[in-house]
C-alpha atoms as a PDB file:
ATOM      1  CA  UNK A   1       0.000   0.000   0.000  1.00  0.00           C
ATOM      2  CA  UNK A   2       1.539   3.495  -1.013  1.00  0.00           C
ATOM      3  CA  UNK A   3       0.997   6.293   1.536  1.00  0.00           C
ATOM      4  CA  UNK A   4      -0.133   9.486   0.385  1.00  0.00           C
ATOM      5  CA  UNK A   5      -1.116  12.441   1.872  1.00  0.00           C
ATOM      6  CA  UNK A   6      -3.051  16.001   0.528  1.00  0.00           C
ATOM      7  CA  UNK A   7      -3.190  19.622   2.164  1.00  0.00           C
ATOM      8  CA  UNK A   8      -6.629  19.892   2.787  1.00  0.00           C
ATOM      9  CA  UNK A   9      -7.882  22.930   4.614  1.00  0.00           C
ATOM     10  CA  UNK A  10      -4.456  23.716   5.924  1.00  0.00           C
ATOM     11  CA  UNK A  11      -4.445  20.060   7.814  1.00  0.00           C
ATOM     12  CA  UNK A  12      -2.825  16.819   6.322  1.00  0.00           C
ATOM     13  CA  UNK A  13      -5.304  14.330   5.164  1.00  0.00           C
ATOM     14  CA  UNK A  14      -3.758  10.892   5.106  1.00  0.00           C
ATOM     15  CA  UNK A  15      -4.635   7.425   2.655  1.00  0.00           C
ATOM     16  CA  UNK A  16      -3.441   4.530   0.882  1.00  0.00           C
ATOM     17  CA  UNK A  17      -3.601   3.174  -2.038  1.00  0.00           C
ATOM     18  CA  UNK A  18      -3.174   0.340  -4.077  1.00  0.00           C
ATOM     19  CA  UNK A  19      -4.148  -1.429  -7.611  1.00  0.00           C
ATOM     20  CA  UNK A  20      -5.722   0.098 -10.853  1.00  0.00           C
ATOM     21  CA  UNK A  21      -9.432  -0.174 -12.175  1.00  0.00           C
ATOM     22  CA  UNK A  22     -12.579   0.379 -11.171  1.00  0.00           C
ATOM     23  CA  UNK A  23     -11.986   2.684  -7.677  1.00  0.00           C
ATOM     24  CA  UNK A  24     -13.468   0.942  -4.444  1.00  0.00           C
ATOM     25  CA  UNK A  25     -13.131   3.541  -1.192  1.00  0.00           C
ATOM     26  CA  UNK A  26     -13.049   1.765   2.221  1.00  0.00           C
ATOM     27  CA  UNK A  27     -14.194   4.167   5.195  1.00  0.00           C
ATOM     28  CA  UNK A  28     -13.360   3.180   8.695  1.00  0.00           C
ATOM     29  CA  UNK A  29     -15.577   3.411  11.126  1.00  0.00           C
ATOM     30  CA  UNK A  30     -14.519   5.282  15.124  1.00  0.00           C
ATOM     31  CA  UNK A  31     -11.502   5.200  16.632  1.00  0.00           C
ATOM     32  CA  UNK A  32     -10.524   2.795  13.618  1.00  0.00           C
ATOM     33  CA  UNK A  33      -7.944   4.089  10.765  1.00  0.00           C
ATOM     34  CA  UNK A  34      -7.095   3.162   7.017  1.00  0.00           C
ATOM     35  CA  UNK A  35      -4.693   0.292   8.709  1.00  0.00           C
ATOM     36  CA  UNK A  36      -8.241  -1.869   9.646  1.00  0.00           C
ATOM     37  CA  UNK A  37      -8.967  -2.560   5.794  1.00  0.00           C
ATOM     38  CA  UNK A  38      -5.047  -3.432   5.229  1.00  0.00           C
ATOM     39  CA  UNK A  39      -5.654  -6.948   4.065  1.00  0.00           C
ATOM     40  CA  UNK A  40      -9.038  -6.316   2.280  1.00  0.00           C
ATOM     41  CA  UNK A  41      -7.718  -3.470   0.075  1.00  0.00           C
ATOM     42  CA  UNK A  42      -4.618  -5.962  -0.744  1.00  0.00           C
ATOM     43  CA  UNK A  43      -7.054  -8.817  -2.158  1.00  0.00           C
ATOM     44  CA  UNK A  44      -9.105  -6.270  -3.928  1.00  0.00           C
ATOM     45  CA  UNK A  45      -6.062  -4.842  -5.562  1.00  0.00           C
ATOM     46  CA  UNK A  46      -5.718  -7.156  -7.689  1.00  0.00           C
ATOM     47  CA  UNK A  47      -8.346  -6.187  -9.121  1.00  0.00           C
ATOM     48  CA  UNK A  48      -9.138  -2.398  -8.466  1.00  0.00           C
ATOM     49  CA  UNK A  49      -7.846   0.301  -8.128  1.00  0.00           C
ATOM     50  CA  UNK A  50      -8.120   0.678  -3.788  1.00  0.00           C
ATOM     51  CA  UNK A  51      -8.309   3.374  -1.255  1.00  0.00           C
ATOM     52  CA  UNK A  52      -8.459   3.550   2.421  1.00  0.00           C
ATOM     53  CA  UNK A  53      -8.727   6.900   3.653  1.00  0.00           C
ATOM     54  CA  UNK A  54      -7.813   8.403   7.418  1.00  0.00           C
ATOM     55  CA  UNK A  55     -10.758  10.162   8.223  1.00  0.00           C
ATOM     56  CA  UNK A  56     -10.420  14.040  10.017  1.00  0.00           C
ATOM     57  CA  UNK A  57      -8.917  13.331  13.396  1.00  0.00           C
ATOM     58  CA  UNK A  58      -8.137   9.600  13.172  1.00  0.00           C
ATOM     59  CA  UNK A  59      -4.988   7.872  12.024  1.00  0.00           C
ATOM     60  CA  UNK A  60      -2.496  10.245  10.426  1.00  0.00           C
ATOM     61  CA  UNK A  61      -5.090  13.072   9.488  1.00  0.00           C
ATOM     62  CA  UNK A  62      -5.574  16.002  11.517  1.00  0.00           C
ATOM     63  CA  UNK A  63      -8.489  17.553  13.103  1.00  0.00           C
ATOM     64  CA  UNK A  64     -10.106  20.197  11.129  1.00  0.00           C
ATOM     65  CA  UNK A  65     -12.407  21.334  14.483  1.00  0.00           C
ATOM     66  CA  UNK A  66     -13.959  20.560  17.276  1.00  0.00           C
ATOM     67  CA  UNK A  67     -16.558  18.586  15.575  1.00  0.00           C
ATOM     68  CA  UNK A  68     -16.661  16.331  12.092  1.00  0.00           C
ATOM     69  CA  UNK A  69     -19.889  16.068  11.062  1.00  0.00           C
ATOM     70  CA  UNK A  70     -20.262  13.402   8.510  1.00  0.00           C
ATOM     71  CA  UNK A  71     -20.030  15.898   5.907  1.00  0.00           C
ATOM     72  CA  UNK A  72     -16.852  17.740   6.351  1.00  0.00           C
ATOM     73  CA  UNK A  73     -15.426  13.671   6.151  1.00  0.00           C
ATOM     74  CA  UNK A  74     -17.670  13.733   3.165  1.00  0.00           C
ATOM     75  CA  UNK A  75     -15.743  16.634   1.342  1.00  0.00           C
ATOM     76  CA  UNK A  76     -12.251  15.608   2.862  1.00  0.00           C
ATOM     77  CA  UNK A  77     -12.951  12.033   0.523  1.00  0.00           C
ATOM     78  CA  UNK A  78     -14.161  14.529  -2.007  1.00  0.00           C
ATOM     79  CA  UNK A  79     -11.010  16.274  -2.115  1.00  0.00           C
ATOM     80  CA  UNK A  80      -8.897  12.847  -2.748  1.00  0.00           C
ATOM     81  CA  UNK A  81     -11.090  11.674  -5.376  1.00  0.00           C
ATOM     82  CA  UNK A  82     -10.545  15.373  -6.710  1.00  0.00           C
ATOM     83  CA  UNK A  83      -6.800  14.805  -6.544  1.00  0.00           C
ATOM     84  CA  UNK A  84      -6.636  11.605  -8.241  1.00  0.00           C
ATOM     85  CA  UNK A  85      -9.189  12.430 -10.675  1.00  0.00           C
ATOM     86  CA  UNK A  86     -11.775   9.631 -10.385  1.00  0.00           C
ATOM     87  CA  UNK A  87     -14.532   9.676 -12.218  1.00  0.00           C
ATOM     88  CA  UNK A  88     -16.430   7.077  -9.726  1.00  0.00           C
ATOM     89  CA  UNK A  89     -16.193   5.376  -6.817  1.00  0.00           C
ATOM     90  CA  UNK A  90     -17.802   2.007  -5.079  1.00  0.00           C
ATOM     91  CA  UNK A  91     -17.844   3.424  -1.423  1.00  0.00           C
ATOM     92  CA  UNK A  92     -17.389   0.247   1.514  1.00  0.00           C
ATOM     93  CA  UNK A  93     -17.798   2.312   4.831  1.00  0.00           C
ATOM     94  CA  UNK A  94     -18.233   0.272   8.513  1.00  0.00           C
ATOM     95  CA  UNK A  95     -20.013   1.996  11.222  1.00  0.00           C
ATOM     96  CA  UNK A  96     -19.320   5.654  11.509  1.00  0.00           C
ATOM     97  CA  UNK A  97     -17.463   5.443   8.317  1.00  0.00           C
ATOM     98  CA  UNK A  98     -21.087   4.144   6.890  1.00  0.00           C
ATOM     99  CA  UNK A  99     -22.671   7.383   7.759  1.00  0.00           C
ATOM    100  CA  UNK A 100     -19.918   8.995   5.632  1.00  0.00           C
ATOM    101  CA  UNK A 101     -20.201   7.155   2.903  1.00  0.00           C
ATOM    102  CA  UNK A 102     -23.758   8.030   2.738  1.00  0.00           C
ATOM    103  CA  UNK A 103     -23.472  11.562   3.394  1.00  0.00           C
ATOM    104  CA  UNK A 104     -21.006  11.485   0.545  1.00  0.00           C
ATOM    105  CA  UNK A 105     -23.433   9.761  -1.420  1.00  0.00           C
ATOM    106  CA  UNK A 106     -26.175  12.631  -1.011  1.00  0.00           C
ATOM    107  CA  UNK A 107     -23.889  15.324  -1.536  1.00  0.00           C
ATOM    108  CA  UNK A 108     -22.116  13.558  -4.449  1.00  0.00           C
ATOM    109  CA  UNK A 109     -24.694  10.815  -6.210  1.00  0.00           C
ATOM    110  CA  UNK A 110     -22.821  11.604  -9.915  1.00  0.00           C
ATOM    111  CA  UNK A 111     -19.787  10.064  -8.426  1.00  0.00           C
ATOM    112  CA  UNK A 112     -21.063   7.134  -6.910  1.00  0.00           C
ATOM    113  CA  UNK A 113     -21.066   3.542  -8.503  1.00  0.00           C
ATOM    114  CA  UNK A 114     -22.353   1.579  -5.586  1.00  0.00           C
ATOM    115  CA  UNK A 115     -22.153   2.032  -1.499  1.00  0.00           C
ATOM    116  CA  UNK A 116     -21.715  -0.572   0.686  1.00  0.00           C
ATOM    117  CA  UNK A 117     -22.527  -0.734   4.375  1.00  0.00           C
ATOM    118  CA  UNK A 118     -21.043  -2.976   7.396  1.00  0.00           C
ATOM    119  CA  UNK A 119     -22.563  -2.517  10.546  1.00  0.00           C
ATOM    120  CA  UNK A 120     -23.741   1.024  10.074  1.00  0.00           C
ATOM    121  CA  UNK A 121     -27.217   2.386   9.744  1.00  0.00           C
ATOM    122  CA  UNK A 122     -29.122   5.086   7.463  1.00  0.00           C
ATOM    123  CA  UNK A 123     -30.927   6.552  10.374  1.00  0.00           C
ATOM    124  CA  UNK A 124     -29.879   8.953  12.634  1.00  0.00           C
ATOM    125  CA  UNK A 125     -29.217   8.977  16.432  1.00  0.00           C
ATOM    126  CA  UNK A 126     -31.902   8.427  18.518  1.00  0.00           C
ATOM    127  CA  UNK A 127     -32.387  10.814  21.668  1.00  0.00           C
ATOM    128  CA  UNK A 128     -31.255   7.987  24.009  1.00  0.00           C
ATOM    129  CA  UNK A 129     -28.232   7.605  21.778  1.00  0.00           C
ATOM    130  CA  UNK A 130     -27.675  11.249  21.983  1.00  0.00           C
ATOM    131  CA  UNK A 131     -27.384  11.177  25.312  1.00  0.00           C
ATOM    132  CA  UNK A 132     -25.133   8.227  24.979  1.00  0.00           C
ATOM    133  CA  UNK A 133     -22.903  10.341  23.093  1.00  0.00           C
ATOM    134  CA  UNK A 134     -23.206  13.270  25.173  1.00  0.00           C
ATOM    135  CA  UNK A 135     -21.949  11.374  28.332  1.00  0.00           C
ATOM    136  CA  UNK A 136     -18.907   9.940  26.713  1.00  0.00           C
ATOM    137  CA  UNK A 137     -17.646  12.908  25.567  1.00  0.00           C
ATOM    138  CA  UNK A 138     -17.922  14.365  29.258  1.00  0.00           C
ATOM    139  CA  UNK A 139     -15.744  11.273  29.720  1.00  0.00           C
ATOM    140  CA  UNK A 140     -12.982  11.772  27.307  1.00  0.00           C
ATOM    141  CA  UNK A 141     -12.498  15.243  28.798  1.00  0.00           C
ATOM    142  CA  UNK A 142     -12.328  13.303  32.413  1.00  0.00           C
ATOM    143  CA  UNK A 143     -10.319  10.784  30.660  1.00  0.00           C
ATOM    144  CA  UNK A 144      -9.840  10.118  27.304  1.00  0.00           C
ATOM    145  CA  UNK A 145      -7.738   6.649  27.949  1.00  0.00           C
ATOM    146  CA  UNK A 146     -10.559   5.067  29.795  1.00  0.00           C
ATOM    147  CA  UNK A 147     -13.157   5.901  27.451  1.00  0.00           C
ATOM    148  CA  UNK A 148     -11.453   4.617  24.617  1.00  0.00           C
ATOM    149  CA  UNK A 149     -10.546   1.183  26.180  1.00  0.00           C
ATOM    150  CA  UNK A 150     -14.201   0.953  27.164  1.00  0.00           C
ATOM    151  CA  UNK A 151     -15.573   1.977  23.839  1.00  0.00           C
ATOM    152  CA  UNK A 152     -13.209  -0.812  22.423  1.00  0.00           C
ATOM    153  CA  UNK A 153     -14.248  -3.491  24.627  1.00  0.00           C
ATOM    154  CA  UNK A 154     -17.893  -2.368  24.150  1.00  0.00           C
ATOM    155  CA  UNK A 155     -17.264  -3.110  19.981  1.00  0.00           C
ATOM    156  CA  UNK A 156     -16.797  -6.806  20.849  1.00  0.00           C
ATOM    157  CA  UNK A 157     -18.976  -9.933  22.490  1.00  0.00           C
ATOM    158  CA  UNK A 158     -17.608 -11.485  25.317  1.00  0.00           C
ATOM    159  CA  UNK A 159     -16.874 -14.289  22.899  1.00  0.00           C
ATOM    160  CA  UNK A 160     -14.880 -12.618  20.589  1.00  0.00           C
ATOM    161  CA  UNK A 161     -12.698 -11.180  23.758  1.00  0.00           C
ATOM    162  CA  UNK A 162     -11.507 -14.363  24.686  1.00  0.00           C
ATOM    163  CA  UNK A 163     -10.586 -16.025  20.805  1.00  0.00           C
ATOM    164  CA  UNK A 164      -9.251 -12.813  19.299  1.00  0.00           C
ATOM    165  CA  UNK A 165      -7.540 -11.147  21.862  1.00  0.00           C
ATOM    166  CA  UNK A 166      -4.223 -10.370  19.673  1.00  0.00           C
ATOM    167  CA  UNK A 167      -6.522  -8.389  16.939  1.00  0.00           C
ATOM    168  CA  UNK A 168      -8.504  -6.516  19.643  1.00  0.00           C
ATOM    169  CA  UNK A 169      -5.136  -5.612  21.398  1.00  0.00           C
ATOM    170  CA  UNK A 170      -4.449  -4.441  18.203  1.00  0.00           C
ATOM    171  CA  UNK A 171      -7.371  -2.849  17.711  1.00  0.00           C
ATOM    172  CA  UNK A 172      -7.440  -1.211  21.050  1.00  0.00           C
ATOM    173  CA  UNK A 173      -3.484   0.262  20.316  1.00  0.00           C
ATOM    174  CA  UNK A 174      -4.864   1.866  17.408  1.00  0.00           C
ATOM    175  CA  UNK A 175      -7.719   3.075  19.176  1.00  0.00           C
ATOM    176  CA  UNK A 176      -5.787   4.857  21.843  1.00  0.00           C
ATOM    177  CA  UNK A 177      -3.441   6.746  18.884  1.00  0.00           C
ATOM    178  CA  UNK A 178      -6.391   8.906  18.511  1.00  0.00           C
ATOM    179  CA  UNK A 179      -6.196  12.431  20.247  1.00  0.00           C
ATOM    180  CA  UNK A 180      -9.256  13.699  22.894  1.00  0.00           C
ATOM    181  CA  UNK A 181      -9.358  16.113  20.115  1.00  0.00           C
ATOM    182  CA  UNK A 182     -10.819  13.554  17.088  1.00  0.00           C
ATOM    183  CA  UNK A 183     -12.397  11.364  19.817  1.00  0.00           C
ATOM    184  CA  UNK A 184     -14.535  13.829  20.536  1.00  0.00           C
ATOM    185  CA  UNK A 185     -15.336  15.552  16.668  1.00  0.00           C
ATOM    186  CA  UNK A 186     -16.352  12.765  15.627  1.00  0.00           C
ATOM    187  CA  UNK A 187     -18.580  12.038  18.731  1.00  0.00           C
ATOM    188  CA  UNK A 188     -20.393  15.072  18.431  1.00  0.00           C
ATOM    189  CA  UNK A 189     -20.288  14.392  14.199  1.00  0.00           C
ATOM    190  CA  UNK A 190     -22.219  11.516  14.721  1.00  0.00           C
ATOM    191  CA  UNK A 191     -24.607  12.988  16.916  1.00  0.00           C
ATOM    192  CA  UNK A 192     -25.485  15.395  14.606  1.00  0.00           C
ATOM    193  CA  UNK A 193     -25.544  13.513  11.922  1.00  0.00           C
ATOM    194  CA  UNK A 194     -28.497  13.316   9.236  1.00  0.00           C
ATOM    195  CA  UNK A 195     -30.843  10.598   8.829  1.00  0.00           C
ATOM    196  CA  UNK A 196     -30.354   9.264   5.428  1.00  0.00           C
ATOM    197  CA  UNK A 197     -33.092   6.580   5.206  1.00  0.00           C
ATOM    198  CA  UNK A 198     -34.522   8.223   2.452  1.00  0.00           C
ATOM    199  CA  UNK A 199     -31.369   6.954   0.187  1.00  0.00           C
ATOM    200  CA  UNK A 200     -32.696   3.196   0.332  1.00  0.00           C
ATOM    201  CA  UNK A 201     -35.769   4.239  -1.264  1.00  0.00           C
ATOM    202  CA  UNK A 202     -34.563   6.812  -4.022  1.00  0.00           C
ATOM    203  CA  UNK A 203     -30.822   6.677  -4.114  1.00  0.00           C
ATOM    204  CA  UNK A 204     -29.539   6.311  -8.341  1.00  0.00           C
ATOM    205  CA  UNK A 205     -26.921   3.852  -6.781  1.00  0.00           C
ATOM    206  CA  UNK A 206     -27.680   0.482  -5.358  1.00  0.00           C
ATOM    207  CA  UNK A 207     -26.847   0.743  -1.825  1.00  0.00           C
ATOM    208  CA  UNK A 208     -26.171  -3.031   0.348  1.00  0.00           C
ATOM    209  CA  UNK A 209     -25.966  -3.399   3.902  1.00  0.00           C
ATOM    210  CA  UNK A 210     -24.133  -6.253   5.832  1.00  0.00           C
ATOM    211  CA  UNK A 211     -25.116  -6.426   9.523  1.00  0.00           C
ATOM    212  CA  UNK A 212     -23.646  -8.699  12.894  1.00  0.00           C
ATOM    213  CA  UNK A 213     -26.055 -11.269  13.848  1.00  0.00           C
ATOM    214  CA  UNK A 214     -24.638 -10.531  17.075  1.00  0.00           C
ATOM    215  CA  UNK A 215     -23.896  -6.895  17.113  1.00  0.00           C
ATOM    216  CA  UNK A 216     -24.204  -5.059  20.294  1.00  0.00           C
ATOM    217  CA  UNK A 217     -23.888  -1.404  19.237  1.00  0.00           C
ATOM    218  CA  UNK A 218     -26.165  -2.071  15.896  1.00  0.00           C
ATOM    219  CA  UNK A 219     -29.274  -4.367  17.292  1.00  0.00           C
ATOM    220  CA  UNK A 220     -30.067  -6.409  14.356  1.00  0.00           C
ATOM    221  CA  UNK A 221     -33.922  -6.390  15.005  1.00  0.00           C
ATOM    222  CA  UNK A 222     -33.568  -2.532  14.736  1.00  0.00           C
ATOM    223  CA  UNK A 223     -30.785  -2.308  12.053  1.00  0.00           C
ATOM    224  CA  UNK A 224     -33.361  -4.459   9.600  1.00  0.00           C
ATOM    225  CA  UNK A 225     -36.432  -2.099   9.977  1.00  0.00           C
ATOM    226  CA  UNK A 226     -34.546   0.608   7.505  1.00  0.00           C
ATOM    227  CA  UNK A 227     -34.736  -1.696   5.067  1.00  0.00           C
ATOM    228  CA  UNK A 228     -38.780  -2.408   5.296  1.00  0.00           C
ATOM    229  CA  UNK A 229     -40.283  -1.396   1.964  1.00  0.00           C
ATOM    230  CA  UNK A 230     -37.384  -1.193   0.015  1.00  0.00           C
ATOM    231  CA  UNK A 231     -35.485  -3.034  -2.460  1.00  0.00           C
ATOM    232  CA  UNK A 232     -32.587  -2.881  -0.526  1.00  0.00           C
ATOM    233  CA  UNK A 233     -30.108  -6.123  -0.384  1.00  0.00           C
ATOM    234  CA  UNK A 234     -28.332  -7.389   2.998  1.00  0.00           C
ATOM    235  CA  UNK A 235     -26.575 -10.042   4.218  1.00  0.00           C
ATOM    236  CA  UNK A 236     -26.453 -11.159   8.022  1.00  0.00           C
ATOM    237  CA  UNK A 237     -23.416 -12.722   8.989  1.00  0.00           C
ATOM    238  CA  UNK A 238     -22.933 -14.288  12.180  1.00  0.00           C
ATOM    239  CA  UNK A 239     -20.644 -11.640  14.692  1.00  0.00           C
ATOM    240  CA  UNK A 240     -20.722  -8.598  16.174  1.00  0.00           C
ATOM    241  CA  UNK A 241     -20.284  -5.366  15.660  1.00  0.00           C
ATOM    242  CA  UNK A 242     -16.318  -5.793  14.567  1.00  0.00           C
ATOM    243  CA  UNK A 243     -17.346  -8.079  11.576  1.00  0.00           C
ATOM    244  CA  UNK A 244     -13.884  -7.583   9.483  1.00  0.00           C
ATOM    245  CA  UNK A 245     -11.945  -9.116  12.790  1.00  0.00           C
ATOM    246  CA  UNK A 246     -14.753 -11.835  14.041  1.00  0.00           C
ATOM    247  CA  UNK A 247     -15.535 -12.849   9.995  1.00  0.00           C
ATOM    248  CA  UNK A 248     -13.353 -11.711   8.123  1.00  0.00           C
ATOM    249  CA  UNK A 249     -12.911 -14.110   4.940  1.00  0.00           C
ATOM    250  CA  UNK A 250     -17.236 -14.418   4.892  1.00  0.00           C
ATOM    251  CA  UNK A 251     -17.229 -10.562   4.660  1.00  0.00           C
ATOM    252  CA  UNK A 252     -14.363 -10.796   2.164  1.00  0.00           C
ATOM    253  CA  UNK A 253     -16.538 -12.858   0.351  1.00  0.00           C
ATOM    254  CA  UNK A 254     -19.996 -11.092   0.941  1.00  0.00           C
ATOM    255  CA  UNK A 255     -18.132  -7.466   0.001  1.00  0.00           C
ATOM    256  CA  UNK A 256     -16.824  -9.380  -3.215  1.00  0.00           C
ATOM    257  CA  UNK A 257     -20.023 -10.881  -4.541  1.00  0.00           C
ATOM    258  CA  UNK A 258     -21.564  -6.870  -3.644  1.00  0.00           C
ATOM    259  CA  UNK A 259     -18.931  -5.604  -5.832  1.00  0.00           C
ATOM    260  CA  UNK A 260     -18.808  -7.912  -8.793  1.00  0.00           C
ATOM    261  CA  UNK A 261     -22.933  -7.566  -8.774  1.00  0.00           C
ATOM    262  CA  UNK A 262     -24.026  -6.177 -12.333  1.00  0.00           C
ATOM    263  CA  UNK A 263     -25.440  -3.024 -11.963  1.00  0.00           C
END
């Protein structure tokens, strides 16, 4: 994977990329970076032309403010696609990096081929969820160490804990490279964040969602009502929330059989 980075907005906005052909953009999702889709963007490669992008705050790209909503990440992917000079993109975006993907969608449907979702949702937070939010970035200003490692463990089932320890240690180290700073942007980024439901319905792009039987942060029960009188197409894989550590080579698959789909 080649490392590149752009000014953008007087900040440095980090990626990687790797391949040539048809672009496919992966979007990590909260305290995650570009490193999480490492070995996915390395079998699609061969392939296509990959991207994995550090969004504002996380990895090696800087904070732009004190909060990201999902559409300054939005324009920050803008601005690489800009730079490379793609014409169109197939967007794969987990969690938080979901909501981007579809904010990026709304604001840019020309340059969309097809978005793909993993454990993220269309709708926006719910009051309770707010208030979730709300409390945990009182927390990171307490103490931004303990919320991460919390938030971390949270991501997981007690399962997954025990038989892959190494890749949430791994996880967790990357976790805790994140400032207070882009902990809490993108905190108050999501909170804000628009509900997008609408896109399932009357999006010009297909749009597939892949959920975690087992997800704790994403009920499935409530994850599958967006998708109630539409056409959308999704996939339920057994895991949790963390679905390219706990499954990876079914997701691998699942994303590949998305991607290849005739449009």
């Amino acid at each position: 994977m080649s490392h590149k980075t752009i000014n953008y907005k007087n900040i440095s906005l980090s990626y990687y990329e790797k391949g040539h052909g048809e672009t496919i953009l992966f979007l990590h999702g909260f305290l995650a970076n570009a490193t999480m889709w490492n070995d996915y963007a390395l079998h699609f490669s061969t392939s296509h032309h990959t991207i994995a992008v550090d969004l504002l705050g996380h990895g090696s790209t800087e904070c732009l403010g004190y909060i990201h909503t999902m559409e300054d990440m939005a324009d920050a992917i803008h601005a690489i696609i800009l730079e490379n000079e793609i014409e169109q993109i197939t967007l794969i975006g987990h969690s938080m990096g979901g909501y981007v993907a579809l904010a990026f969608g709304e604001l840019y449907p020309d340059l969309v081929n097809r978005i793909i979702l993993i454990a993220s949702s269309t709708q926006s937070d719910s009051t309770e969820r707010k208030l979730i939010r709300e409390r945990s970035v009182n927390l990171v200003k307490k103490n931004c160490l303990t919320y991460i490692k919390l938030a971390m463990a949270n991501m997981f089932t007690e399962e997954d804990r025990l038989t892959y320890y190494r890749e949430i240690e791994l996880a967790t180290s990357t976790a805790l490279t994140t400032s207070a700073q882009g902990v809490i942007a993108a905190l108050e980024g999501m909170k804000v964040r628009t509900d997008r439901e609408i896109l399932l319905h009357f999006a010009p792009y297909p749009i597939n969602l892949i959920f975690g039987r087992y997800d704790s942060l994403l009920k499935l029960e409530e994850a599958l009502v967006q998708t109630e009188g539409t056409t959308t197409t999704y996939e339920i894989l057994d895991g949790g929330h963390m679905l390219h550590i706990d499954n990876k080579l079914l997701l691998q698959e699942k994303l590949s059989q998305f991607i290849n789909r005739e449009l």
